[in-house]
N, C-alpha and C. Protein backbone atom coordinates (compact mmCIF):
# COMPACT_ATOMS: atom_id res chain seq x y z
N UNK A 1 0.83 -1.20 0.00
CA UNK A 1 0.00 0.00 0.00
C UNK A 1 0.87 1.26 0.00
N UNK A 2 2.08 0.93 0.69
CA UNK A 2 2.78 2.25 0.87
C UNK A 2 3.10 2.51 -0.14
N UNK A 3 3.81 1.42 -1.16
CA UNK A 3 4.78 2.11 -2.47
C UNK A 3 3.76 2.62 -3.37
N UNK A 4 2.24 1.94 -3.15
CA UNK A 4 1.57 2.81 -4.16
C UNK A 4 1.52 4.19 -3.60
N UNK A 5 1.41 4.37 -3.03
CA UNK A 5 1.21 5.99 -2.47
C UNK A 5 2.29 6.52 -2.73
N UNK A 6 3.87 6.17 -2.56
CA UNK A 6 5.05 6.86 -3.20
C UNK A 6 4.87 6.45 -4.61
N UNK A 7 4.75 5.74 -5.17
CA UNK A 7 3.97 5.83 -6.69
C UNK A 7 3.48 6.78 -6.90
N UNK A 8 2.55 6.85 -6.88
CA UNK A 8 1.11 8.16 -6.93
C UNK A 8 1.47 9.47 -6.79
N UNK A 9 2.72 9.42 -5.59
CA UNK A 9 3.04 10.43 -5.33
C UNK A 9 4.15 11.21 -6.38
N UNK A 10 4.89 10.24 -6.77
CA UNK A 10 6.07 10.73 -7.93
C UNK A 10 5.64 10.87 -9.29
N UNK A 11 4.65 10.34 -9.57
CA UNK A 11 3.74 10.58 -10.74
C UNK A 11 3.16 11.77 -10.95
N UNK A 12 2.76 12.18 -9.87
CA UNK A 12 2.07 13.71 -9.89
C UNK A 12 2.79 14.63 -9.93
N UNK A 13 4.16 14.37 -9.06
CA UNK A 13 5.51 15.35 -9.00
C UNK A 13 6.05 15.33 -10.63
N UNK A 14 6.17 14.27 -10.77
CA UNK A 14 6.53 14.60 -12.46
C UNK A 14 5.65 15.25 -13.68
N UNK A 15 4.54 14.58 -13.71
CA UNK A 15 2.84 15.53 -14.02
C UNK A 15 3.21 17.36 -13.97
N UNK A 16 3.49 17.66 -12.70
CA UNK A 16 3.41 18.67 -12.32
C UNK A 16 4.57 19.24 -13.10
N UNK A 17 5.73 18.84 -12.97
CA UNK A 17 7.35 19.71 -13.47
C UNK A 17 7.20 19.74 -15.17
N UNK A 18 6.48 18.49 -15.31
CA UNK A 18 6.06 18.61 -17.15
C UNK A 18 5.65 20.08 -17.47
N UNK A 19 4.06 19.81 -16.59
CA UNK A 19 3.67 20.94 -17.04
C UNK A 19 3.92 22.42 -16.67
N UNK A 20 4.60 22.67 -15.70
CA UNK A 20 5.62 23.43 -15.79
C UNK A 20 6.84 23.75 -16.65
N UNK A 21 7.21 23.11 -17.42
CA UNK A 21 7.96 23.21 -18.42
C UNK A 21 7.86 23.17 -19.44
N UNK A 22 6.54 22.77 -19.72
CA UNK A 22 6.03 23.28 -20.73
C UNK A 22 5.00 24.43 -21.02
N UNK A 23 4.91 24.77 -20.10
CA UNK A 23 4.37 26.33 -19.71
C UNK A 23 6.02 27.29 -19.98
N UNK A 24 6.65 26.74 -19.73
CA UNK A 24 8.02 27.56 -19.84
C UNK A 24 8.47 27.67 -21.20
N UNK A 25 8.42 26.54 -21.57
CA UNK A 25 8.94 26.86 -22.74
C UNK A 25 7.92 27.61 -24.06
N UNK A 26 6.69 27.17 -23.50
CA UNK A 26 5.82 28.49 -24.36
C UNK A 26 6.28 29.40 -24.62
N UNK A 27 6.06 30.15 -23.19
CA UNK A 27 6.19 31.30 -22.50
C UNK A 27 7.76 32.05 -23.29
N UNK A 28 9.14 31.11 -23.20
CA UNK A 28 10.54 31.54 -23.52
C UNK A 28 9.95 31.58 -25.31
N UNK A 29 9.37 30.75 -26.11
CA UNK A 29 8.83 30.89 -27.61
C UNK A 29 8.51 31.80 -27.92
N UNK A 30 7.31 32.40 -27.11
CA UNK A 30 6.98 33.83 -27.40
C UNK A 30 7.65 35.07 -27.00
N UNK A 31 8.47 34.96 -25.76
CA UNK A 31 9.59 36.19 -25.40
C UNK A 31 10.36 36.01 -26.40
N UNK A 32 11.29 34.59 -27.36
CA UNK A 32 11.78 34.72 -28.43
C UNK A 32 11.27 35.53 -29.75
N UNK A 33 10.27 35.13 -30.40
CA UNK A 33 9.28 35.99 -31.51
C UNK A 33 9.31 37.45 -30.80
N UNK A 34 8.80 37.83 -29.63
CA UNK A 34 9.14 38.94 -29.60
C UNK A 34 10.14 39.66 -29.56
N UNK A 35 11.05 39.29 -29.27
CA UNK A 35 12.07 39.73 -29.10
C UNK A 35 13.01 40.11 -30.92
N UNK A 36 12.49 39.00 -32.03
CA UNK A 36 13.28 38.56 -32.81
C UNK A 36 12.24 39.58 -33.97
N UNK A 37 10.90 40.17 -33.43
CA UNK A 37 10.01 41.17 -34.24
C UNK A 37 10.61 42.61 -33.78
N UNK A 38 11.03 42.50 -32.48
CA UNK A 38 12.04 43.91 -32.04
C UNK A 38 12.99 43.84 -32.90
N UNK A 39 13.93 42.92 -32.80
CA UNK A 39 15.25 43.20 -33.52
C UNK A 39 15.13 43.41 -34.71
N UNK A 40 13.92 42.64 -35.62
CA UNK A 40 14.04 43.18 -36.91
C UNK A 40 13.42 44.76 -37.63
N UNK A 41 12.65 45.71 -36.24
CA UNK A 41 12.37 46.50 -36.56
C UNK A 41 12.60 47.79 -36.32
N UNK A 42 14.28 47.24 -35.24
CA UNK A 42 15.45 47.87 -35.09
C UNK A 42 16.35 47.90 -36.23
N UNK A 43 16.29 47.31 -36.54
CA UNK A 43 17.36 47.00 -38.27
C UNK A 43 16.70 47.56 -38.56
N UNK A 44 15.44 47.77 -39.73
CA UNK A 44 14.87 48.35 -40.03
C UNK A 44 14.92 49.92 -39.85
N UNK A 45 15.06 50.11 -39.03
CA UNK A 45 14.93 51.69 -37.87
C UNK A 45 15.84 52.40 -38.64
N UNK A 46 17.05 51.70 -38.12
CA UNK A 46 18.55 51.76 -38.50
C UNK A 46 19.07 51.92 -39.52
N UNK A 47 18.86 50.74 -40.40
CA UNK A 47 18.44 50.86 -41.74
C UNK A 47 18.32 52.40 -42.70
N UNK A 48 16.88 52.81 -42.33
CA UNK A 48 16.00 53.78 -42.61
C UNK A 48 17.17 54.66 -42.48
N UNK A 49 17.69 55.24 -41.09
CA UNK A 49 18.29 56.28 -40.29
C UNK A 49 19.59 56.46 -41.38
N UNK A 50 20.51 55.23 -41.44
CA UNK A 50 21.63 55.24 -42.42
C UNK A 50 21.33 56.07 -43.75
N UNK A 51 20.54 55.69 -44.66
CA UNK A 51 20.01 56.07 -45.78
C UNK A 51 20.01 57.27 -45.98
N UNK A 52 19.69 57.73 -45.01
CA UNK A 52 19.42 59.63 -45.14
C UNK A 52 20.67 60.16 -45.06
């Protein structure tokens, strides 16, 4: 009875860090895209600024 319960119990602990990490790595996907729509509209900027 006991090991099922440390069973049960490490199952959920892992359950849990999954989805935590995959909440993370969403989360780092979209700070990437944003970050990578900044930079290109800093070039851009820059770009522009040179030209003149």
């Amino acid at each position: 009875m006991r090991s099922l319960i440390y069973t049960l119990a490490v199952v959920a602990v892992v359950l849990i860090l999954l989805g935590l990490l995959v909440k993370a790595v969403k989360w780092l996907l979209i700070i990437g895209v944003i970050a990578l729509v900044a930079s290109i509209a800093m070039g851009v900027i820059k770009g522009r600024r040179a030209l003149r």
